[in-house]
C-alpha atoms as a PDB file:
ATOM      1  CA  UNK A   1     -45.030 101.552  54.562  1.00  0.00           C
ATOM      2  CA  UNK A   2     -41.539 102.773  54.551  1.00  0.00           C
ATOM      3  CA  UNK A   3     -40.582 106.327  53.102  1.00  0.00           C
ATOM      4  CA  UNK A   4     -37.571 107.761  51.906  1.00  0.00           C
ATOM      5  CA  UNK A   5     -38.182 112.229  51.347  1.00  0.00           C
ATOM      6  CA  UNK A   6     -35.489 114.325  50.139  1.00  0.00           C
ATOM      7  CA  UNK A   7     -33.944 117.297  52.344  1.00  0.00           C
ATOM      8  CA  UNK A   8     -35.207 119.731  50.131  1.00  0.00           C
ATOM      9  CA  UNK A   9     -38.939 118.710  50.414  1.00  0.00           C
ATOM     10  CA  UNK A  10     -38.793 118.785  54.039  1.00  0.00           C
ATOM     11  CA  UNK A  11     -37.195 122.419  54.074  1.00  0.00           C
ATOM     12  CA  UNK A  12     -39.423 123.435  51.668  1.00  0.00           C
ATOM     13  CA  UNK A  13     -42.841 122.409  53.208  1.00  0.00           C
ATOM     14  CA  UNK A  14     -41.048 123.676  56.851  1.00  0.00           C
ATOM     15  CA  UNK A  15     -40.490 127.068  55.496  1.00  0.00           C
ATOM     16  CA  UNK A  16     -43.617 127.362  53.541  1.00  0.00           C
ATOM     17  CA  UNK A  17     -45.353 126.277  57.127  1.00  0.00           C
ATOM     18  CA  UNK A  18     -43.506 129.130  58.422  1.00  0.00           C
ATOM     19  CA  UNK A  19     -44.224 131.680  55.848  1.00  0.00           C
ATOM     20  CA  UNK A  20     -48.217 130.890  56.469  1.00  0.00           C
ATOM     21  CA  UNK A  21     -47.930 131.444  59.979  1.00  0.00           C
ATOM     22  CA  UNK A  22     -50.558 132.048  61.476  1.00  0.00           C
ATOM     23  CA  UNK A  23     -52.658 130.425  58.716  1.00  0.00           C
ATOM     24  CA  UNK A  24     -52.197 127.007  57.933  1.00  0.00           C
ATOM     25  CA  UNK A  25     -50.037 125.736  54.798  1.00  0.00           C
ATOM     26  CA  UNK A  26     -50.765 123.157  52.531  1.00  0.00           C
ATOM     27  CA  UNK A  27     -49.838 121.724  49.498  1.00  0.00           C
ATOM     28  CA  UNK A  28     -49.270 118.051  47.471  1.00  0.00           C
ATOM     29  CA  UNK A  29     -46.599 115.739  48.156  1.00  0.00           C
ATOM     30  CA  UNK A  30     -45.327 114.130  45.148  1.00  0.00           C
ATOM     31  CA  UNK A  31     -43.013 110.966  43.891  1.00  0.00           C
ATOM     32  CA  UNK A  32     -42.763 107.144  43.432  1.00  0.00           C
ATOM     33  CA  UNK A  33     -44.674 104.730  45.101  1.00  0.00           C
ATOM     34  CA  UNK A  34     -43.239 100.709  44.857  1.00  0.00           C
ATOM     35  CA  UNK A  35     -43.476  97.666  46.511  1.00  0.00           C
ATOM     36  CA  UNK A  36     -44.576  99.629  50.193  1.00  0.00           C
ATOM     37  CA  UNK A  37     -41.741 102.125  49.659  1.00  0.00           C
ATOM     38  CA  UNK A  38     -42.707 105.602  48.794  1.00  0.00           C
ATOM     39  CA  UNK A  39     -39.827 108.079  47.656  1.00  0.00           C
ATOM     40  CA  UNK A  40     -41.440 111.945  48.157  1.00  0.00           C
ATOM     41  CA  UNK A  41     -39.088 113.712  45.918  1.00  0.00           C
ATOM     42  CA  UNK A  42     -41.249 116.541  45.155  1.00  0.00           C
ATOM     43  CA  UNK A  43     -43.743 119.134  46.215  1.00  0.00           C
ATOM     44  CA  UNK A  44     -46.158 121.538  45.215  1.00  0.00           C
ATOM     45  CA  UNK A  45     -47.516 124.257  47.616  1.00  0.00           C
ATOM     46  CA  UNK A  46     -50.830 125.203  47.195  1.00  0.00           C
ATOM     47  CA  UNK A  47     -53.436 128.075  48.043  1.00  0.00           C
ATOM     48  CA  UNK A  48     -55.098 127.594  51.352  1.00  0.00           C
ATOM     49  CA  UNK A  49     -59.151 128.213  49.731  1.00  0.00           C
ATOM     50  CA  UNK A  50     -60.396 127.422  53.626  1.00  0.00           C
ATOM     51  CA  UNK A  51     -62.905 130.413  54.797  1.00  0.00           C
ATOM     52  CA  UNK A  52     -61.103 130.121  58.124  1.00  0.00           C
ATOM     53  CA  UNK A  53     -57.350 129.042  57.031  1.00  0.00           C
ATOM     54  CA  UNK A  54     -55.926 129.859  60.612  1.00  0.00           C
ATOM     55  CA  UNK A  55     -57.929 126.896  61.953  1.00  0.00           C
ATOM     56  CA  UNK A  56     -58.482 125.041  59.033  1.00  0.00           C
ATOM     57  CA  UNK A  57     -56.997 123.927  55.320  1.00  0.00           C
ATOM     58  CA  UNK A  58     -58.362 123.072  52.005  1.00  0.00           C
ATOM     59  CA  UNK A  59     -56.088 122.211  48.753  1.00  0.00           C
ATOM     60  CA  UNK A  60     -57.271 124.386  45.729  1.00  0.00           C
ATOM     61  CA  UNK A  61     -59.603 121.907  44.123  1.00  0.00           C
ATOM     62  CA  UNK A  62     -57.755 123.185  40.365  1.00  0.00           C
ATOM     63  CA  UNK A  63     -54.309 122.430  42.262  1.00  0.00           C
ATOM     64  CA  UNK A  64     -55.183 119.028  42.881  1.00  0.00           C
ATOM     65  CA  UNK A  65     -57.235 117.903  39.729  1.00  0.00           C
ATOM     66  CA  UNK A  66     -53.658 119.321  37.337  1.00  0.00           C
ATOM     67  CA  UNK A  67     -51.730 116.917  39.964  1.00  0.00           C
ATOM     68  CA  UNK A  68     -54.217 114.030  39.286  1.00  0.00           C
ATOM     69  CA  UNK A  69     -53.964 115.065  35.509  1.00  0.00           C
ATOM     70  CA  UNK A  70     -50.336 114.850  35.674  1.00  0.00           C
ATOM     71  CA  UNK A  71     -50.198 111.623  37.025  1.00  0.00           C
ATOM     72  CA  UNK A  72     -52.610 110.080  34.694  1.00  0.00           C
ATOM     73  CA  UNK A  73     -50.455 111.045  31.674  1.00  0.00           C
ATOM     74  CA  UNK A  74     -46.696 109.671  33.766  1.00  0.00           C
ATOM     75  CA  UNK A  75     -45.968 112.487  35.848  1.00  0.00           C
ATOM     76  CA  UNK A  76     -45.246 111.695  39.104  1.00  0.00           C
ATOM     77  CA  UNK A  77     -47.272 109.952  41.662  1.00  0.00           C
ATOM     78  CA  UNK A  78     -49.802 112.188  44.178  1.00  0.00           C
ATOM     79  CA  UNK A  79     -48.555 109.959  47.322  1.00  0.00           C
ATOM     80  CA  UNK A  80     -50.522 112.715  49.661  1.00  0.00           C
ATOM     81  CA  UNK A  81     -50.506 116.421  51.403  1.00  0.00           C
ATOM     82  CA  UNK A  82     -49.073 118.419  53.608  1.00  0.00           C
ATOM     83  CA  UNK A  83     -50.132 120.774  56.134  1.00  0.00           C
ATOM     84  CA  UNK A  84     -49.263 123.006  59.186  1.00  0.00           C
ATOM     85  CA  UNK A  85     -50.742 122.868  62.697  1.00  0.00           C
ATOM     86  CA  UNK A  86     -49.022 126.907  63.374  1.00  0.00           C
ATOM     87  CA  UNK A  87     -49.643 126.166  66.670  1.00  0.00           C
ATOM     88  CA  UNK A  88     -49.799 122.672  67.669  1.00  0.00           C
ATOM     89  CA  UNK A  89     -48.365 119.250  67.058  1.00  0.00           C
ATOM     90  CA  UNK A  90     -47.449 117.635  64.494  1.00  0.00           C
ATOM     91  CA  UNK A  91     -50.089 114.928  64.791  1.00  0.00           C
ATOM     92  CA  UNK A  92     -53.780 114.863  63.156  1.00  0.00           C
ATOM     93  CA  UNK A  93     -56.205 116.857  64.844  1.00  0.00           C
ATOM     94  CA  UNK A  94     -60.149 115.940  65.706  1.00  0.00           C
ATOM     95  CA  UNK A  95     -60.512 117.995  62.348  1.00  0.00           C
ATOM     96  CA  UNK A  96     -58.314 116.197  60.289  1.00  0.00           C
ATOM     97  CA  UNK A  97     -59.147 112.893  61.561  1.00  0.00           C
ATOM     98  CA  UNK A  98     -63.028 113.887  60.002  1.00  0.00           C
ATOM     99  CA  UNK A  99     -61.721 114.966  56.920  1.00  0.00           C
ATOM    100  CA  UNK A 100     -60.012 112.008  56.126  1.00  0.00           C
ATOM    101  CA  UNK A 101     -60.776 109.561  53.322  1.00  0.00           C
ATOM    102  CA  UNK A 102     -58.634 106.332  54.692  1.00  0.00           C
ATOM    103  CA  UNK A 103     -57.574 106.109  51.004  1.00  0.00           C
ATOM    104  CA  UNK A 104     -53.885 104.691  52.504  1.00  0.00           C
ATOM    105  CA  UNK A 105     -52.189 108.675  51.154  1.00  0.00           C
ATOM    106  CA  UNK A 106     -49.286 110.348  53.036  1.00  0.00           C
ATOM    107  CA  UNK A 107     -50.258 113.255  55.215  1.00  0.00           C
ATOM    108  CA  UNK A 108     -47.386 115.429  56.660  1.00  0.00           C
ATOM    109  CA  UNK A 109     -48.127 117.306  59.183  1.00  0.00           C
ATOM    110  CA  UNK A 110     -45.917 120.322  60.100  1.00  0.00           C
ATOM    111  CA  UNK A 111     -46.058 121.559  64.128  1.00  0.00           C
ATOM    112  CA  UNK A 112     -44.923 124.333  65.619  1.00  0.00           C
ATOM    113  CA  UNK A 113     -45.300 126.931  68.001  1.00  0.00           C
ATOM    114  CA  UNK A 114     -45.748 130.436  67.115  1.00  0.00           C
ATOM    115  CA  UNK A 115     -43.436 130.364  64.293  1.00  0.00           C
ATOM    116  CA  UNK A 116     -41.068 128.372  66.580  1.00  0.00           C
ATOM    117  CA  UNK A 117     -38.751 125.797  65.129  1.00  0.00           C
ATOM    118  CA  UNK A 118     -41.067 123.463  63.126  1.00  0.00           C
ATOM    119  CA  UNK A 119     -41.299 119.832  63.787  1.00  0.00           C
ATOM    120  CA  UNK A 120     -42.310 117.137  60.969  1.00  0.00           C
ATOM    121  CA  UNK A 121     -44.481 114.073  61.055  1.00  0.00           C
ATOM    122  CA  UNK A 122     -45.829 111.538  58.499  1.00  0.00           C
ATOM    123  CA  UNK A 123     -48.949 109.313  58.622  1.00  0.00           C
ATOM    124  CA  UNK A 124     -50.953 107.101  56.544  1.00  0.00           C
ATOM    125  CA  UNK A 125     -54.446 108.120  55.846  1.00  0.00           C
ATOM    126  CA  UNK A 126     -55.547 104.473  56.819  1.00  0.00           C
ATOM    127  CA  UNK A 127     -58.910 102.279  56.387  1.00  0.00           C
ATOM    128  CA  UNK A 128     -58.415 102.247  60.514  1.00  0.00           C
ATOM    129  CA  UNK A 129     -57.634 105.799  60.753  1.00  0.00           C
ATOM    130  CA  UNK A 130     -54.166 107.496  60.829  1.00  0.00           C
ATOM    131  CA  UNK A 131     -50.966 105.570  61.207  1.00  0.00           C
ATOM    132  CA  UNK A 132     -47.326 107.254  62.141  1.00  0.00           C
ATOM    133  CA  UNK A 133     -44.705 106.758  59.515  1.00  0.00           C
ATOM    134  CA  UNK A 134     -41.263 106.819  59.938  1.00  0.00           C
ATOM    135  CA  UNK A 135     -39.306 107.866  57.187  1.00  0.00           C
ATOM    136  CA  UNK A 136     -35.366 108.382  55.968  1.00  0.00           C
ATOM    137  CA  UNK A 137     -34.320 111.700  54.574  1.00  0.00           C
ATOM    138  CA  UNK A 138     -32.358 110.751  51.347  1.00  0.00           C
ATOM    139  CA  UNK A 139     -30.161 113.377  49.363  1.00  0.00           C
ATOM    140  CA  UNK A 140     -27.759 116.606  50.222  1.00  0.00           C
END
């Protein structure tokens, strides 16, 4: 899958990683999906609802079920989520490779240590497990 995600996204899911610090951030990535090329054009941050958000995340449940609504009626497409590792990598952790579903959605994970300069990778939530993505930043 290729991927094409706007400047603004990625600054705006870096600095809301940074603003969370030391909890983790999270939130829904959101644009078009077509013939293997997903566009993220658009984000929403959401509430952290984990008991133990500086190890952990968890959407809001209400957060997620308005972005499914959304969809259903032709807003955009839920292509996946974002969250922060505030002191790690950027790549899916033991955790996160339990928690996910393999449904083939985007995951972007945002690294970084102690607040320090925040790094930015994609993968596919696969059948197989996670799969790095490489994307294109499109726009200003």
């Amino acid at each position: 899958m290729d991927i094409d995600v706007t400047r603004e996204v990625l600054r705006a899911v870096q600095s809301a990683a940074a603003s969370a610090h030391p909890h983790e951030a999270c939130g829904l990535l959101l644009g078009t999906r077509d013939n293997g090329r997903a566009a993220i054009t658009a984000f929403t941050q959401t509430a952290n609802v984990h008991p133990e958000p500086r190890t952990h995340f968890e959407i809001d449940p209400g957060a997620l079920i308005d972005a499914h609504r959304d969809e259903r009626s032709g807003g955009r497409n839920l292509l996946g989520y974002y969250h922060s590792h505030p002191s790690g990598d950027p790549r899916p952790s033991a955790t996160d490779r339990a928690s996910s579903a393999g449904d083939g959605r985007i995951w972007a994970i945002i690294g970084g240590i102690n607040g320090a300069e925040r790094d930015i990778m994609f993968w596919e939530d696969g059948a197989e497990g996670f799969n790095a993505l490489s994307y294109a930043v499109i726009g200003d």
